[in-house]
C-alpha atoms as a PDB file:
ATOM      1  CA  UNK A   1      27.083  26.554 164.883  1.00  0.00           C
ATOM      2  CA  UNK A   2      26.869  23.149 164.199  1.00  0.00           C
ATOM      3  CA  UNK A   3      23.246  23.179 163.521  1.00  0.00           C
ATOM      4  CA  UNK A   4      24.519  25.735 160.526  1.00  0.00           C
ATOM      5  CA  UNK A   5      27.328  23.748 159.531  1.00  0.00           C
ATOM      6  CA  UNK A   6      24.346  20.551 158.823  1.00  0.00           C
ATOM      7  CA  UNK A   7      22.482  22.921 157.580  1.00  0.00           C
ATOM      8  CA  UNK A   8      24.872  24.090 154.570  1.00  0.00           C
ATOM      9  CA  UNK A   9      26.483  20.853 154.027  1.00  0.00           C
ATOM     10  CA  UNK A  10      22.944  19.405 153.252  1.00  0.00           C
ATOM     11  CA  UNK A  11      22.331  21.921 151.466  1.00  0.00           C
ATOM     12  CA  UNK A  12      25.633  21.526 149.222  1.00  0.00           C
ATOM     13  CA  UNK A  13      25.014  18.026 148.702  1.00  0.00           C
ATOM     14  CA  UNK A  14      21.543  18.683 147.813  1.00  0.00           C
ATOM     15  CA  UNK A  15      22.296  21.216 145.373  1.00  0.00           C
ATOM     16  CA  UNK A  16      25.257  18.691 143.762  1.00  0.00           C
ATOM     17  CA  UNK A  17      22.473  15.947 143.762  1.00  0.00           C
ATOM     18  CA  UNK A  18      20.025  17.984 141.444  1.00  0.00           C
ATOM     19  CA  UNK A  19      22.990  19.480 139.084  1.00  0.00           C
ATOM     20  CA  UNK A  20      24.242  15.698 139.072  1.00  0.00           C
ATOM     21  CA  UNK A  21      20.566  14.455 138.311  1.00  0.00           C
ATOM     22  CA  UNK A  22      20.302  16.977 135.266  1.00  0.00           C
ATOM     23  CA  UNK A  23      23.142  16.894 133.576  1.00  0.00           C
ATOM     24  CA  UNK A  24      22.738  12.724 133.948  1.00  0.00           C
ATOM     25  CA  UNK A  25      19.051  13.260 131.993  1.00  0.00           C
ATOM     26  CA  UNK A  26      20.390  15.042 129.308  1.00  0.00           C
ATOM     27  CA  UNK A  27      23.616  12.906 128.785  1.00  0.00           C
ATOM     28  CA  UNK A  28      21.250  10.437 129.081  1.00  0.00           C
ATOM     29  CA  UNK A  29      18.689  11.564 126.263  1.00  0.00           C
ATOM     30  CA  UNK A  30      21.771  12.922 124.057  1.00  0.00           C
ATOM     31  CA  UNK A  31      23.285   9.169 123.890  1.00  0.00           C
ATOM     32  CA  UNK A  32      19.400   7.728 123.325  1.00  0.00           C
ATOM     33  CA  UNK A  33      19.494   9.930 120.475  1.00  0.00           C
ATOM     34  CA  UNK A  34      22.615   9.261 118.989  1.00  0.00           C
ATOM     35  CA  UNK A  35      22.282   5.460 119.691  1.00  0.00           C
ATOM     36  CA  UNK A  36      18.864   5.275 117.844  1.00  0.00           C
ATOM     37  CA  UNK A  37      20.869   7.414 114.931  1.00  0.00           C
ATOM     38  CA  UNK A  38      23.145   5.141 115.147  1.00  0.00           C
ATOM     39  CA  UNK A  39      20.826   2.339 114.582  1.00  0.00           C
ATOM     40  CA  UNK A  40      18.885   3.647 111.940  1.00  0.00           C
ATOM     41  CA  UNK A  41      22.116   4.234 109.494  1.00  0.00           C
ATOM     42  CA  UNK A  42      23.322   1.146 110.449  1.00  0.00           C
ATOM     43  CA  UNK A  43      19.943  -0.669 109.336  1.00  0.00           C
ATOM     44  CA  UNK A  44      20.440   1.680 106.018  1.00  0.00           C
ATOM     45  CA  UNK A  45      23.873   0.198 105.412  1.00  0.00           C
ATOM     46  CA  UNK A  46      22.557  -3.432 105.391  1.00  0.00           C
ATOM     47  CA  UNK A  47      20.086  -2.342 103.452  1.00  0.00           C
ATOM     48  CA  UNK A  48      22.152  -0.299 101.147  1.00  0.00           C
ATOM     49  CA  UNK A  49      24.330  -3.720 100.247  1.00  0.00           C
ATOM     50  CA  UNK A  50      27.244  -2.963 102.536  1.00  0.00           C
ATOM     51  CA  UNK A  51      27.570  -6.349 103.504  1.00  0.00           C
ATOM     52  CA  UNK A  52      28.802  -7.621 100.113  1.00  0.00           C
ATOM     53  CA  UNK A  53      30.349  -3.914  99.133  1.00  0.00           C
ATOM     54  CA  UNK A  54      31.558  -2.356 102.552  1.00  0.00           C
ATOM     55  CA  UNK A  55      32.210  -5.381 105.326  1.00  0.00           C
ATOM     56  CA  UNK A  56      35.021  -3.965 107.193  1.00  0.00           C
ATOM     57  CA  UNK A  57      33.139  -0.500 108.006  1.00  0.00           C
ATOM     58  CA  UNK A  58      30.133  -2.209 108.622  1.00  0.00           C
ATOM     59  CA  UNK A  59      31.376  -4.874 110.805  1.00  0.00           C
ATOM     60  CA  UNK A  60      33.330  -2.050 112.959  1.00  0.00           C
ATOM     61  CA  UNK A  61      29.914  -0.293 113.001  1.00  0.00           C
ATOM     62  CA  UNK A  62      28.334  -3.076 114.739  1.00  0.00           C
ATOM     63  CA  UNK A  63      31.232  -3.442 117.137  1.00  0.00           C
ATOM     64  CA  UNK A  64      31.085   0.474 117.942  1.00  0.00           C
ATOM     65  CA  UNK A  65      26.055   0.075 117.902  1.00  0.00           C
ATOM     66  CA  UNK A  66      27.010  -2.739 120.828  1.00  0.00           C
ATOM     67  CA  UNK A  67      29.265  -1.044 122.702  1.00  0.00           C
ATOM     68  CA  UNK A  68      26.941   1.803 122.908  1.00  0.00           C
ATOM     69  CA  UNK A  69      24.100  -0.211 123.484  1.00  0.00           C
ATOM     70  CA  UNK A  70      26.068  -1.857 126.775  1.00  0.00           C
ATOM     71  CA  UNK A  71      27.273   1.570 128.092  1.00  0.00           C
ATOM     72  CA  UNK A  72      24.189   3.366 127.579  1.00  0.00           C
ATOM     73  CA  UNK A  73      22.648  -0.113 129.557  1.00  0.00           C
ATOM     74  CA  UNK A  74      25.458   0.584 131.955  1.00  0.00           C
ATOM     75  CA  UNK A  75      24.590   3.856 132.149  1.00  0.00           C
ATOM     76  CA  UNK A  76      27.319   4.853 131.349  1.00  0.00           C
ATOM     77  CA  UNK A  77      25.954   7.883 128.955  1.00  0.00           C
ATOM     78  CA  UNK A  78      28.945   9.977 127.603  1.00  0.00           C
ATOM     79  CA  UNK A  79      31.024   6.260 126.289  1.00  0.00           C
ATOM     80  CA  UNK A  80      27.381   5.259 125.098  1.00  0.00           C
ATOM     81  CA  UNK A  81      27.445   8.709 123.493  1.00  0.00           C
ATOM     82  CA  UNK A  82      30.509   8.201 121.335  1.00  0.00           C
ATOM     83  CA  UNK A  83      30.337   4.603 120.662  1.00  0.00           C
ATOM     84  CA  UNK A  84      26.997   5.511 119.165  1.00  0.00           C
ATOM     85  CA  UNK A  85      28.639   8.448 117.212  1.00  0.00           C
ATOM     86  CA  UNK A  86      31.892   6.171 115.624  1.00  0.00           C
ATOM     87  CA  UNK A  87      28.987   3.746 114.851  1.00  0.00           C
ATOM     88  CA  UNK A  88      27.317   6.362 112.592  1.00  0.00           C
ATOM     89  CA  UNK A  89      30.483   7.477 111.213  1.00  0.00           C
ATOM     90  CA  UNK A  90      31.503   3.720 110.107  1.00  0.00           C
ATOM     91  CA  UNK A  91      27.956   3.562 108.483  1.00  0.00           C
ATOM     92  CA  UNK A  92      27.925   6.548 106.956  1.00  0.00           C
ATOM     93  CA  UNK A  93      31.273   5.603 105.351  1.00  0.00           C
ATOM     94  CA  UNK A  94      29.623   2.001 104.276  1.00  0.00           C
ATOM     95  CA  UNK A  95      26.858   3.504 102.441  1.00  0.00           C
ATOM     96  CA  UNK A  96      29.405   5.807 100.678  1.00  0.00           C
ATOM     97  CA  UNK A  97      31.298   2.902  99.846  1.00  0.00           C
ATOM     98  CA  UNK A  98      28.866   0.874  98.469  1.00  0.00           C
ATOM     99  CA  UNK A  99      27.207   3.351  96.285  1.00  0.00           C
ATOM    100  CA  UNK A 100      30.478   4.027  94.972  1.00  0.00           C
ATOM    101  CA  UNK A 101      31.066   0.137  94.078  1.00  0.00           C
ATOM    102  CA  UNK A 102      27.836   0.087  92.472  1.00  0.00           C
ATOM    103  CA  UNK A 103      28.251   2.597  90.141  1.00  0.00           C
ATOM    104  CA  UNK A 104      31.817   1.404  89.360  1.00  0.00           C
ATOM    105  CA  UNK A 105      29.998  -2.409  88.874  1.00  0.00           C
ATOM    106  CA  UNK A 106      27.007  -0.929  86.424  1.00  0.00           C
ATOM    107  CA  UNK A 107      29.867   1.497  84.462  1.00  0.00           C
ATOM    108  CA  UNK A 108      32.220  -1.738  84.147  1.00  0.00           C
ATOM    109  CA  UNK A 109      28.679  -3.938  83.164  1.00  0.00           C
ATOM    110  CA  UNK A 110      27.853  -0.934  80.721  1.00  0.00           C
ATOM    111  CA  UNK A 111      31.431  -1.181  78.829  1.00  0.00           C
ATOM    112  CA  UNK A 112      31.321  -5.270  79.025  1.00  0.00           C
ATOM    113  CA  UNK A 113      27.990  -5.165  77.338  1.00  0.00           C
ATOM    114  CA  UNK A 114      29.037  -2.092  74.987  1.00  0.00           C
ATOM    115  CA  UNK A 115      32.606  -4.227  73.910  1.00  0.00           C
ATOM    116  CA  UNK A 116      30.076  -7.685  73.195  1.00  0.00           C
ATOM    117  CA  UNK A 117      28.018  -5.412  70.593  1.00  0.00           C
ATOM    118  CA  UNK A 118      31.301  -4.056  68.999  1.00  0.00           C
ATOM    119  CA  UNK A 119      32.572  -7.463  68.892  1.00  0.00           C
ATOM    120  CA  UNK A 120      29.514  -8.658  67.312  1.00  0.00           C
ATOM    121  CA  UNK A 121      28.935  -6.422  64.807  1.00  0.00           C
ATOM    122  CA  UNK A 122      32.905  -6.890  64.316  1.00  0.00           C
ATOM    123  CA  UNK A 123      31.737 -10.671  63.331  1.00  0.00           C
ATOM    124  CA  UNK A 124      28.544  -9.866  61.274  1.00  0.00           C
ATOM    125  CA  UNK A 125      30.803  -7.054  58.814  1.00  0.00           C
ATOM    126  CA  UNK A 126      33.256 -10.279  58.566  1.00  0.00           C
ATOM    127  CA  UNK A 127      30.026 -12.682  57.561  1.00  0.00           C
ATOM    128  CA  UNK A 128      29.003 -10.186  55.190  1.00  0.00           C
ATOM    129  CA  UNK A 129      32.826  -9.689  53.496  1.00  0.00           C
ATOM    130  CA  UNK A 130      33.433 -13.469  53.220  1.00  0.00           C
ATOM    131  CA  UNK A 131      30.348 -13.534  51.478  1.00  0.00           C
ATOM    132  CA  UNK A 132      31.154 -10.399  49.387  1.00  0.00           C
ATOM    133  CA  UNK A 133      34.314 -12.077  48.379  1.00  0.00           C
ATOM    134  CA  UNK A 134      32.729 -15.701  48.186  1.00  0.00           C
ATOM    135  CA  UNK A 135      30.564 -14.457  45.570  1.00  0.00           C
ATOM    136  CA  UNK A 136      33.854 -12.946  43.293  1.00  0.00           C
ATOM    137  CA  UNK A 137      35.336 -15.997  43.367  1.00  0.00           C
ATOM    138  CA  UNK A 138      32.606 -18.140  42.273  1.00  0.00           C
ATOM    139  CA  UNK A 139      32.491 -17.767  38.561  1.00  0.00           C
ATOM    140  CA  UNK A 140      29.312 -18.132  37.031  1.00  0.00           C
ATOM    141  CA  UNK A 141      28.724 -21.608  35.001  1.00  0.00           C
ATOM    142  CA  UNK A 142      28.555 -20.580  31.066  1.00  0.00           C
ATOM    143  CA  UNK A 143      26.251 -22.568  29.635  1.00  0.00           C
ATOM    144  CA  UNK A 144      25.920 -23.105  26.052  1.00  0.00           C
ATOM    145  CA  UNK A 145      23.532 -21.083  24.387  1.00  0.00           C
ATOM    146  CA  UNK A 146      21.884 -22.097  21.136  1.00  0.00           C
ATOM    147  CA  UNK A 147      21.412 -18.913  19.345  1.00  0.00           C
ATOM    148  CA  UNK A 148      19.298 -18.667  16.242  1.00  0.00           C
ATOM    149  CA  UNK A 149      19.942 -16.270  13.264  1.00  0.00           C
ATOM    150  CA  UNK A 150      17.661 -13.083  13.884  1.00  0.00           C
ATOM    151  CA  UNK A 151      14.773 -13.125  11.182  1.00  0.00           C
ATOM    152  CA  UNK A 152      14.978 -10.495   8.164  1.00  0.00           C
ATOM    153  CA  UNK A 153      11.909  -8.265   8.268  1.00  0.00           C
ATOM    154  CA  UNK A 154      11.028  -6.256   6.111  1.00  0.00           C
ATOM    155  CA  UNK A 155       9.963  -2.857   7.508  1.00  0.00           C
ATOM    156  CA  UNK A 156       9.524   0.409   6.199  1.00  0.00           C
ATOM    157  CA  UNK A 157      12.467   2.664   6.535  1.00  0.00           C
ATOM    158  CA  UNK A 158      12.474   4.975   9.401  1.00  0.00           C
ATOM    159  CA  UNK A 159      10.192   8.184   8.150  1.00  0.00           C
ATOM    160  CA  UNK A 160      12.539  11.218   7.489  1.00  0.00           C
ATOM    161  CA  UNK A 161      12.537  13.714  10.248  1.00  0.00           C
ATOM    162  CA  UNK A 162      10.373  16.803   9.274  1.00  0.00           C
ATOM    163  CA  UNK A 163      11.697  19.693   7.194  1.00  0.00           C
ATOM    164  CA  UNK A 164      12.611  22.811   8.230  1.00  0.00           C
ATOM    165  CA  UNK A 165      10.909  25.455   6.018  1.00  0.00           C
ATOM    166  CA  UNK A 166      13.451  28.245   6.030  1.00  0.00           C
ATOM    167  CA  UNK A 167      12.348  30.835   6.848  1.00  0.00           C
ATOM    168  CA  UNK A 168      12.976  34.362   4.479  1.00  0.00           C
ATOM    169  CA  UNK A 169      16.323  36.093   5.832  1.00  0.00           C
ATOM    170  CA  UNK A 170      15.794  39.532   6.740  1.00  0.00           C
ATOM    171  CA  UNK A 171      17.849  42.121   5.274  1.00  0.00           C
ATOM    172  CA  UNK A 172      20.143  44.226   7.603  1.00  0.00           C
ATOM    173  CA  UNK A 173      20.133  47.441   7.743  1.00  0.00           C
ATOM    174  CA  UNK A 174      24.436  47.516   7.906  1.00  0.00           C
END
């Protein structure tokens, strides 16, 4: 009997040492995958421009990338897990945010440069009306003109316009 009894509590803690083991590997590649996730969008968000655009979620993404990156060293896989998955959240969300600010910066660049034509073409019409009304003002200088008596010529008349024959009226018939 107690030969049995060994036998069945090795094989219980056999059993509980290869369930253990397999559910370990696949925590363990799940949080290797979402850490390296993780890493990737965090990379995009620097590139992206979060530092200048998005620094608090990017900064709280980093804090989340080396937690998981000390759990998952810890082994600790399911912590690693979502540290690495709040990291990629927080990323995500900088990227958003900084593709929003951009477009917001070009549309308020586009007006700026839009309100600097306006205004300038404002100030050219105003060139051109001072000028306009410059020139009225300014009264032209008379200056004395020495005119000479127009020459008698003497030319033949103007030739009479043609005649008209007339031609014979027709008689009616009323």
């Amino acid at each position: 009997m107690k030969k049995q009894l060994i036998l069945c509590l090795t094989a219980c803690a056999f059993l509980t040492a290869c369930a253990t083991t397999r559910a370990t590997r696949e925590a363990m590649a799940r949080a290797q995958q979402d850490l390296q996730s993780a890493e990737s969008s965090f990379t995009a968000a620097r590139f992206a421009g979060a530092e200048t655009y998005s620094i608090t979620n990017l900064r709280t993404s980093l804090v989340n990338l080396q937690s998981a990156r000390t759990e998952f060293a810890g082994k600790k896989y399911t912590k690693a897990t979502l540290s690495a998955q709040s990291s990629l959240y927080f990323s995500k969300n900088a990227i958003s945010e900084t593709e929003v600010a951009k477009r917001h910066e070009a549309e308020a660049k586009r007006i700026q440069e839009e309100e600097a034509r306006r205004e300038a073409a404002i100030k050219e019409q105003e060139k051109a009306d001072a000028k306009a009304k410059a020139a009225k003002k300014a009264k032209p200088a008379v200056k004395a003109k020495v005119t000479q008596p127009a020459a008698k010529t003497t030319a033949a008349p103007p030739a009479p316009a043609a005649q008209k024959k007339e031609e014979p009226k027709k008689k009616s018939w009323w």
